[in-house]
Protein backbone atom coordinates (compact mmCIF):
# COMPACT_ATOMS: atom_id res chain seq x y z
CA UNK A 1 126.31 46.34 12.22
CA UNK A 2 127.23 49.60 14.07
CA UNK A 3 125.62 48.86 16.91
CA UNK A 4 126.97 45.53 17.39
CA UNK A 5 129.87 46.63 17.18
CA UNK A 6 129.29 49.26 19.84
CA UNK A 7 128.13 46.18 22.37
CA UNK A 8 130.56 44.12 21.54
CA UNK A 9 133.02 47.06 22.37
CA UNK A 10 131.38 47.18 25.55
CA UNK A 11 132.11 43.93 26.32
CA UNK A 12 136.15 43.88 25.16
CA UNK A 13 136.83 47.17 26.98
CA UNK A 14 135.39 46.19 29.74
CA UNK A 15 133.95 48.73 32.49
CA UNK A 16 131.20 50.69 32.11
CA UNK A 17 132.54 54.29 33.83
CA UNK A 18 135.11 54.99 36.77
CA UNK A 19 134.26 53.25 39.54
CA UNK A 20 131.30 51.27 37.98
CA UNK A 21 130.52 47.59 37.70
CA UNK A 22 131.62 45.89 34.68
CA UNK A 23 128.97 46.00 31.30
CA UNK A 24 127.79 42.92 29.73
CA UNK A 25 125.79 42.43 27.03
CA UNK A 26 123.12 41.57 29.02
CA UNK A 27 122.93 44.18 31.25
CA UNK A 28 119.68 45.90 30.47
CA UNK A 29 120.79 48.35 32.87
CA UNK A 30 123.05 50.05 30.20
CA UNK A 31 121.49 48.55 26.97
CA UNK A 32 117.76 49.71 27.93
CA UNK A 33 118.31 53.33 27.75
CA UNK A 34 121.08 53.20 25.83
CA UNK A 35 118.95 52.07 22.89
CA UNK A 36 115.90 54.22 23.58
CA UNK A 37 118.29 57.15 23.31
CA UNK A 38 119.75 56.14 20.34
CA UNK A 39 116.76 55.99 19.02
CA UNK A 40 115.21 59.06 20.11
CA UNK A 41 118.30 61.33 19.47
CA UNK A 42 118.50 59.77 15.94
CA UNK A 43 115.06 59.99 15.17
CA UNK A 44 114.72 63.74 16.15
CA UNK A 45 118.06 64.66 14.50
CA UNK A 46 116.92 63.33 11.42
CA UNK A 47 113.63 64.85 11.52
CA UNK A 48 114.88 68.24 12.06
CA UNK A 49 117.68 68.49 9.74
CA UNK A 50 116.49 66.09 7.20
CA UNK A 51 112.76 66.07 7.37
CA UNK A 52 112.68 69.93 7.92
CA UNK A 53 115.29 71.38 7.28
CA UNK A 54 116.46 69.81 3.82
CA UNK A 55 112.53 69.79 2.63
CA UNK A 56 112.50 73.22 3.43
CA UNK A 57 115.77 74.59 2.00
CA UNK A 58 114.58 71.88 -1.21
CA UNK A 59 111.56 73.92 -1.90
CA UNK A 60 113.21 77.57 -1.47
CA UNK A 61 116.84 77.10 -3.12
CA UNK A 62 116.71 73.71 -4.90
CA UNK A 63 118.22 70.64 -3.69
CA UNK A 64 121.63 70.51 -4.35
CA UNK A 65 121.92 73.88 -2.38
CA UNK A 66 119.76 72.00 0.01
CA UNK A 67 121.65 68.95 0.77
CA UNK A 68 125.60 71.15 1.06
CA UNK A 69 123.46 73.77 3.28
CA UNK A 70 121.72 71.33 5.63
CA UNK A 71 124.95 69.60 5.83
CA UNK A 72 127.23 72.24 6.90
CA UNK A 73 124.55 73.19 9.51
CA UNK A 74 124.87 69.75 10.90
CA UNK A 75 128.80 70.01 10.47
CA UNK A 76 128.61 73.42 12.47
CA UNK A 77 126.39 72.44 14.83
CA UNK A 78 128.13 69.30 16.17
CA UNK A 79 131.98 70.99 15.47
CA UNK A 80 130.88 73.82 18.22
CA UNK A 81 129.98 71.46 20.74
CA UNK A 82 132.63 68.99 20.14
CA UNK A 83 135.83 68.55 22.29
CA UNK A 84 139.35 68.20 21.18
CA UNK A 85 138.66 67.99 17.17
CA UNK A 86 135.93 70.59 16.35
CA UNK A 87 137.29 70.95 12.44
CA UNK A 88 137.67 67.33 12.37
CA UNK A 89 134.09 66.13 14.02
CA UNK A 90 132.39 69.10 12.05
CA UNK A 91 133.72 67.67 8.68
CA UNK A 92 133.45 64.28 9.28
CA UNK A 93 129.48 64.57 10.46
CA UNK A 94 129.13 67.00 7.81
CA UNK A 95 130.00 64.48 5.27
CA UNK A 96 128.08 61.74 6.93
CA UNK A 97 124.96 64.60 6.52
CA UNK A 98 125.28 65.05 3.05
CA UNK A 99 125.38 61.36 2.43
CA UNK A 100 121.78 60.73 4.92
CA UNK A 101 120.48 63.72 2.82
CA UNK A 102 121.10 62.02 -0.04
CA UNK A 103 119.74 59.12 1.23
CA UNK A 104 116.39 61.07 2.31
CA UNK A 105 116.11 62.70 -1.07
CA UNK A 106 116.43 59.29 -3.15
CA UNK A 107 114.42 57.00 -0.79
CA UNK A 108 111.69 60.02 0.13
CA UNK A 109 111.88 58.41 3.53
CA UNK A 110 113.66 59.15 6.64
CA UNK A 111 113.69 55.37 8.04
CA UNK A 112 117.31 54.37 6.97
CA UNK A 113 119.09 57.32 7.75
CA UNK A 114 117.14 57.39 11.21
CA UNK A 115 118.58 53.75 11.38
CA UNK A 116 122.13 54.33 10.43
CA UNK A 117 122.23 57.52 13.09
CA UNK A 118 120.36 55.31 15.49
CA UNK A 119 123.28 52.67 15.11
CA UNK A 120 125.95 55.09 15.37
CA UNK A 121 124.68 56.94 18.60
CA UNK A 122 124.62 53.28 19.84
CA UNK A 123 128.19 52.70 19.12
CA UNK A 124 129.40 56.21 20.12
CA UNK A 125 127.42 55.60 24.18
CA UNK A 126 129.03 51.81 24.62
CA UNK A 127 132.60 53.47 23.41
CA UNK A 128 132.05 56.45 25.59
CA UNK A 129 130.65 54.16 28.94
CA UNK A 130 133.84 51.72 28.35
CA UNK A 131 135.85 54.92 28.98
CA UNK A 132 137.84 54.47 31.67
């Protein structure tokens, strides 16, 4: 649904960046890469604050530890780079961690919360590209 969303956006808002030629939903030119990093940067996320990092933290401290730790690390780690909103991006992505951590720990699978960051990443690059 999130990525939908995200092309659709694409298409109401128009041009892709300053300058550029207009994005359409069929223009693999954007949606090509777009998805493959969506994919990628989702799928390594996850696996390296979900798959590793809450596992590990799971085994050493227990997991409710586990799932607030590896969630303010993913808070922190997004607030630094962030622009504008650091407190507000950190806290919002921190809560969005703690809820794919949960989802990790009750599924024992990474696949939906690999999907669901896929999706977003999706949505975030067509908003960002319509920037104009």
């Amino acid at each position: 649904i999130l990525a939908a969303v995200g092309v659709v956006g694409v298409v109401v808002l128009g041009d892709a960046l300053p300058g550029g030629p207009p994005v359409v939903v069929d223009d693999a030119a954007f949606l090509g890469p777009a998805v493959v990093f969506a994919l990628a940067l989702g799928a390594m996320e996850e696996v390296a604050y979900r798959g590793a990092l809450l596992h590990w933290l799971a085994r050493n401290v227990g997991t409710w530890v586990a799932l607030a730790a590896q969630a303010l690390v993913y808070g922190v780690a997004h607030a630094v780079a962030a622009p504008g909103a650091p407190l507000l991006t950190g806290t919002v992505l921190g809560a969005g961690a703690l809820v794919a951590g949960v989802i990790t720990i009750r599924t024992r699978s990474l696949l939906v919360p690999i999907a669901w960051h896929s999706a977003l990443n999706l949505a975030l690059y067509a908003s960002l590209a319509c920037r104009g």
